[in-house]
C-alpha atoms as a PDB file:
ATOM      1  CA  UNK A   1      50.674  42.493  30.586  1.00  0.00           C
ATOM      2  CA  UNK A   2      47.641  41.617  33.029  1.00  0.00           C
ATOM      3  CA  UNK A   3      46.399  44.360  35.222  1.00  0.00           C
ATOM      4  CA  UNK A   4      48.049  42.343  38.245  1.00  0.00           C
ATOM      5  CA  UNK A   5      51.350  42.278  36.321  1.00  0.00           C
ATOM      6  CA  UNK A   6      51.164  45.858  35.853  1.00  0.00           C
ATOM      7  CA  UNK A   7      50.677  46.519  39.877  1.00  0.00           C
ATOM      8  CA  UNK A   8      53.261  44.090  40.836  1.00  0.00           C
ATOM      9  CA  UNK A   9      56.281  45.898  38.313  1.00  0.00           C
ATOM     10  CA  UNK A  10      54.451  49.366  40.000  1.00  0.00           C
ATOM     11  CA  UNK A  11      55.092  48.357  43.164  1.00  0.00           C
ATOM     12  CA  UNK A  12      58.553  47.205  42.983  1.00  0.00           C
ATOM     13  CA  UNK A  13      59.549  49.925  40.618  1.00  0.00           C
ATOM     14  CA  UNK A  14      58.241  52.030  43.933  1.00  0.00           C
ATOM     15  CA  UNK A  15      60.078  49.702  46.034  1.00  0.00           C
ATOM     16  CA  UNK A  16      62.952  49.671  44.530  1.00  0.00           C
ATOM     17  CA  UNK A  17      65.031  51.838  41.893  1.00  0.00           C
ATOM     18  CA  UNK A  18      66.581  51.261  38.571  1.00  0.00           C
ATOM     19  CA  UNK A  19      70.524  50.234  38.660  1.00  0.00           C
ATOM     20  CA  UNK A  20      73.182  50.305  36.408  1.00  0.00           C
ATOM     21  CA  UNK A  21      76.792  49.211  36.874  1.00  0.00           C
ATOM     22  CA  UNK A  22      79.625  49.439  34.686  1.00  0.00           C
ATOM     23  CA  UNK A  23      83.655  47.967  35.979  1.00  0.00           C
ATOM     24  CA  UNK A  24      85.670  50.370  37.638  1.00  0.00           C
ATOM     25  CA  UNK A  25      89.309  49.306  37.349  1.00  0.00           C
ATOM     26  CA  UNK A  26      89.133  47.706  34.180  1.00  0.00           C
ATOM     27  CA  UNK A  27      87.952  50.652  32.391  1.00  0.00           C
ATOM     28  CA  UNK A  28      90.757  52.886  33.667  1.00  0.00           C
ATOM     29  CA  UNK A  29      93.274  50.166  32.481  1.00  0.00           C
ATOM     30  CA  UNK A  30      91.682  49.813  29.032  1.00  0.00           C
ATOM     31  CA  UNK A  31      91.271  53.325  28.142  1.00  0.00           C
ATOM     32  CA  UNK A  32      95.096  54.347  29.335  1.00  0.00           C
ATOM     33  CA  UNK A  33      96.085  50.880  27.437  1.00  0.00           C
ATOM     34  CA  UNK A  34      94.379  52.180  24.207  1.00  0.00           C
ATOM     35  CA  UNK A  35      95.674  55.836  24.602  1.00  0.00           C
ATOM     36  CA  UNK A  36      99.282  54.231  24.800  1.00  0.00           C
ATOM     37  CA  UNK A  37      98.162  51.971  22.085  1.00  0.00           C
ATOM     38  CA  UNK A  38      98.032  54.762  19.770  1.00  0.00           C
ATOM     39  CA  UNK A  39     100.642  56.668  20.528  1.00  0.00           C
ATOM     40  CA  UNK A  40     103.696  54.210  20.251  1.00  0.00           C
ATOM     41  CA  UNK A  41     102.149  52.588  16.914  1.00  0.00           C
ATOM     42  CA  UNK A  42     102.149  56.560  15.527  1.00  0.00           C
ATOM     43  CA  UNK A  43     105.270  57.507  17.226  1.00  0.00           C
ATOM     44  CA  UNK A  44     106.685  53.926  15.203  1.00  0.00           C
ATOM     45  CA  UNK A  45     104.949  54.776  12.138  1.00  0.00           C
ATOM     46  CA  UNK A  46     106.416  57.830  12.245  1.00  0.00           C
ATOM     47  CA  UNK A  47     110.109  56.608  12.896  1.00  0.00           C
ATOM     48  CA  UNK A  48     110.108  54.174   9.970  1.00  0.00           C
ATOM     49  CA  UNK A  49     111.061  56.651   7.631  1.00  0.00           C
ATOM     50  CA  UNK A  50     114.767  56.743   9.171  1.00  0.00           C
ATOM     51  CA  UNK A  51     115.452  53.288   8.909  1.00  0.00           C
ATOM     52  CA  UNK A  52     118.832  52.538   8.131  1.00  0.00           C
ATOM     53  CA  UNK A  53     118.216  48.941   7.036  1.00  0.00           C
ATOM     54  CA  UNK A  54     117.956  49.392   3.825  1.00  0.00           C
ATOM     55  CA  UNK A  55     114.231  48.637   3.716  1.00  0.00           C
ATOM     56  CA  UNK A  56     112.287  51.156   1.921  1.00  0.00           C
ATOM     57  CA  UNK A  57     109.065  52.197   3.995  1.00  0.00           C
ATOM     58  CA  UNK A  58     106.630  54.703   2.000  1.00  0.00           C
ATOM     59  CA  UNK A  59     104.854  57.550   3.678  1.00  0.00           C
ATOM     60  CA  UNK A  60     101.386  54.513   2.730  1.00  0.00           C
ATOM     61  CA  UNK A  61     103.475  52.645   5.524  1.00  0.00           C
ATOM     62  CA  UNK A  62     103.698  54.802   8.255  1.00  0.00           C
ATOM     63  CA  UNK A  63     100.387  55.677   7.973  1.00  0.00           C
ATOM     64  CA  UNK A  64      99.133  52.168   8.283  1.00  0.00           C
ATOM     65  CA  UNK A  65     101.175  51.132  11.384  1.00  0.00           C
ATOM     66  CA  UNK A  66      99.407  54.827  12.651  1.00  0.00           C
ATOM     67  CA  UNK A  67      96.131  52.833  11.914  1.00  0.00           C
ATOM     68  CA  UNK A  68      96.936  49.469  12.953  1.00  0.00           C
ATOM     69  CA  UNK A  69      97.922  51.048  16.452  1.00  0.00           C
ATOM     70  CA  UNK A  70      93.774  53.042  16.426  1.00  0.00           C
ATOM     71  CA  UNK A  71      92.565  49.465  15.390  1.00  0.00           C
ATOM     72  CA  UNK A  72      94.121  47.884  18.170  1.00  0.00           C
ATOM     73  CA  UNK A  73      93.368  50.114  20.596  1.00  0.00           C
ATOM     74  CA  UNK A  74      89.465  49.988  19.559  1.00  0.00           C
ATOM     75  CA  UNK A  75      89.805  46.639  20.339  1.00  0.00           C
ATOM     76  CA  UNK A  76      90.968  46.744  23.532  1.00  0.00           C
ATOM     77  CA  UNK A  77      88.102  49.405  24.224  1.00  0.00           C
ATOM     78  CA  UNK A  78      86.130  46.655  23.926  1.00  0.00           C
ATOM     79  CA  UNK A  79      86.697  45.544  27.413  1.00  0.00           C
ATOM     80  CA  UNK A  80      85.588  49.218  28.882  1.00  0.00           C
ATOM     81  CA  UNK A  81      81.939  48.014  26.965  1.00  0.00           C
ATOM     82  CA  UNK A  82      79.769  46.096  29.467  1.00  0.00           C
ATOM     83  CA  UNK A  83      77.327  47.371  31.750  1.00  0.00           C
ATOM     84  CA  UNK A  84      74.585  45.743  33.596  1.00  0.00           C
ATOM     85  CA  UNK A  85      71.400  48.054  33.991  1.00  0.00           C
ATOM     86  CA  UNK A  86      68.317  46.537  36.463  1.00  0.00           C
ATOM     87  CA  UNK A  87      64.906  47.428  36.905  1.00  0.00           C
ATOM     88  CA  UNK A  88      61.736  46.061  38.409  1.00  0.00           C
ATOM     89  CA  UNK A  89      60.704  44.327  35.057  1.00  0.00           C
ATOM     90  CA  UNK A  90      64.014  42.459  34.126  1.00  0.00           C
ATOM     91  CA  UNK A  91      67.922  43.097  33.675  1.00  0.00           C
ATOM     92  CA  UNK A  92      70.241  43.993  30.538  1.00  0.00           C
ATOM     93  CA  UNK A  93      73.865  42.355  30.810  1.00  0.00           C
ATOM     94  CA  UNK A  94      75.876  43.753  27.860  1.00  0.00           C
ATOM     95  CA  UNK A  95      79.268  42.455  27.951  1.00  0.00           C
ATOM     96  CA  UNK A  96      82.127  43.765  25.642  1.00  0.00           C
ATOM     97  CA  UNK A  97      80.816  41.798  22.015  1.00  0.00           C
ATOM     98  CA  UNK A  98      77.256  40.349  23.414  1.00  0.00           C
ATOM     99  CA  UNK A  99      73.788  42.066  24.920  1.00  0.00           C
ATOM    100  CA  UNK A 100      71.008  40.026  26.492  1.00  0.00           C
ATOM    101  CA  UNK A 101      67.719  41.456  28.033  1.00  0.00           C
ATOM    102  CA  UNK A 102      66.141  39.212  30.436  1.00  0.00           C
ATOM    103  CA  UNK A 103      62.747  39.564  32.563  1.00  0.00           C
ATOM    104  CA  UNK A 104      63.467  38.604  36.391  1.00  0.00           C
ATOM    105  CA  UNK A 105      60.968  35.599  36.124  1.00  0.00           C
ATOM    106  CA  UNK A 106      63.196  34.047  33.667  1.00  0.00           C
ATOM    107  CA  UNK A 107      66.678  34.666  36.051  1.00  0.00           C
ATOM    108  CA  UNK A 108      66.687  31.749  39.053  1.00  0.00           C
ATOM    109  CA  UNK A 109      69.757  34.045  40.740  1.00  0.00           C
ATOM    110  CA  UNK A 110      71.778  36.577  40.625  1.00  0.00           C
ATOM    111  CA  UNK A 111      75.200  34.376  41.702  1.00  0.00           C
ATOM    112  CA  UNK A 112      79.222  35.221  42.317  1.00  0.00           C
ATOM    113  CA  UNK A 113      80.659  31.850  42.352  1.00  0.00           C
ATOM    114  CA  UNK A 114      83.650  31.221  44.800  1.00  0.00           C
ATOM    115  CA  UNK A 115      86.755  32.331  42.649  1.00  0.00           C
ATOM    116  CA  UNK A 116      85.055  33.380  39.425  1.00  0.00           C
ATOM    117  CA  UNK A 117      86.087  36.838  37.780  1.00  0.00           C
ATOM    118  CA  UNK A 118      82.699  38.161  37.615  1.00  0.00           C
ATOM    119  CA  UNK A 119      78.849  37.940  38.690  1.00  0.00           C
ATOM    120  CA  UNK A 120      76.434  36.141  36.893  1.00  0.00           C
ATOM    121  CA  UNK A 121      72.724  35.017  36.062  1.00  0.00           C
ATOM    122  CA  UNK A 122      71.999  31.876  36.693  1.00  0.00           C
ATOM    123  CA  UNK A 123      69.016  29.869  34.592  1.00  0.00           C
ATOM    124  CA  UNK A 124      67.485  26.785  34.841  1.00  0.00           C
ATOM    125  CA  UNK A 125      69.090  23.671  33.821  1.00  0.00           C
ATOM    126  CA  UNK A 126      72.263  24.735  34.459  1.00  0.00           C
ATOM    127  CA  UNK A 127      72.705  27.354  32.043  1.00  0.00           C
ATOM    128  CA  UNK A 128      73.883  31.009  33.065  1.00  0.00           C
ATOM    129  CA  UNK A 129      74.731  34.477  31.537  1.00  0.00           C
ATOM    130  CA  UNK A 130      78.241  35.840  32.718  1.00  0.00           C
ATOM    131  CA  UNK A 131      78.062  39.886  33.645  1.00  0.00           C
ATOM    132  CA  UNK A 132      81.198  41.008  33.029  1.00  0.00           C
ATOM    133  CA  UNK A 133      80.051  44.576  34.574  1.00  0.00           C
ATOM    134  CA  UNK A 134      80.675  42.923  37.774  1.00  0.00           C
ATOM    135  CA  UNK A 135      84.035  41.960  38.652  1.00  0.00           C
ATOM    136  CA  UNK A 136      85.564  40.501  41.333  1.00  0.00           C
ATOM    137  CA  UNK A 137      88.647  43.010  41.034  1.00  0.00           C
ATOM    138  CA  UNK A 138      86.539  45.612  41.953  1.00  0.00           C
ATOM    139  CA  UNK A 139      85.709  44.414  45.600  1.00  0.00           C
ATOM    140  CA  UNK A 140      83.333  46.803  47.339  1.00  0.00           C
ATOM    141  CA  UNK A 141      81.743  47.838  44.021  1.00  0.00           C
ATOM    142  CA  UNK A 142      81.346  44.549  43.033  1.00  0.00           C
ATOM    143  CA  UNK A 143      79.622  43.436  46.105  1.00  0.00           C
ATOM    144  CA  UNK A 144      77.334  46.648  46.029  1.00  0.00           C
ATOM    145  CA  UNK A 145      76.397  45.853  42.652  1.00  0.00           C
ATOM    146  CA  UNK A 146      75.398  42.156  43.230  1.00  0.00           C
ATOM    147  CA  UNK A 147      73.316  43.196  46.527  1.00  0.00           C
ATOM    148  CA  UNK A 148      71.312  45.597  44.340  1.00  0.00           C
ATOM    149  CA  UNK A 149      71.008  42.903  41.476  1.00  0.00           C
ATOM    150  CA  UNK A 150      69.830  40.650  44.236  1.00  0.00           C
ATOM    151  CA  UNK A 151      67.569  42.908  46.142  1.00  0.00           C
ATOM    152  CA  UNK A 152      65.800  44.114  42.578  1.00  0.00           C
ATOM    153  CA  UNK A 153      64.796  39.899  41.446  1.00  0.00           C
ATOM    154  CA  UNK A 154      63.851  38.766  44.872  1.00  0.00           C
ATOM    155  CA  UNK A 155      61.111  41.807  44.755  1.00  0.00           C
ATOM    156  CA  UNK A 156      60.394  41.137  41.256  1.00  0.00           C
ATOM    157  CA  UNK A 157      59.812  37.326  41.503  1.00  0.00           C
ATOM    158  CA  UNK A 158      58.215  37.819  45.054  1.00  0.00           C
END
């Protein structure tokens, strides 16, 4: 990095502080949708042992719809994963399977298209990044998060 570089990320690191977002209602949903997750696959794992369909389930069975109900609710963890963090040098969007790093002189905007579920980065030639950290169910958080995301690349790319 050129000395001039260096001042530039110094001053807007001055300027402006480091951010990080993560979704609000989404989170709640997917960690009470996991918890319930488990529970009803053990509670079912543990009630097909009295089955009086003449269907013979071993203790090897119960224990793997017990695990099948973790597994699934791992994977719905998944969507409590992304996170945006900011700061005057560039922007990390991990979503809930995918992470990207970007510097703020590669990002055109920071956009929240009419009707989409979440923010984004926009590139040239048409070609953007989706951050899922910012969604539009959300609302006030949402818009808080995309003002800061805004405010840290215009003084980065000014």
């Amino acid at each position: 990095m050129s000395a001039v570089a260096g001042k530039a990320a110094e001053r807007v690191a001055q300027e402006v502080p480091a951010v990080q977002f993560r979704p609000k209602k989404i989170r709640t949903v997917a960690y009470a949708s996991a918890a319930l997750l488990v529970v009803v696959f053990a509670v079912v794992g543990w009630l097909l042992g009295d089955t009086p369909t003449g269907v013979i389930f071993r203790t090897s069975d119960q224990i793997a719809m017990a695990l099948l109900g973790v597994v699934l609710a791992g994977a719905v963890l998944l969507l409590a994963r992304p996170r945006v963090r900011a700061d005057a040098e560039g922007v990390e969007v991990r979503n809930p399977v995918t992470s990207y790093k970007f510097a703020w002189a590669d990002v055109l905007k920071v956009s929240f298209p009419d009707g989409a579920p979440w923010a984004r980065l926009e590139f040239p030639e048409d070609e953007y990044v989706s951050i899922m950290a910012v969604q539009a169910v959300d609302r006030e958080h949402a818009v808080a998060a995309v003002r800061a995301l805004r405010e840290l690349h215009k003084a980065a790319t000014r």
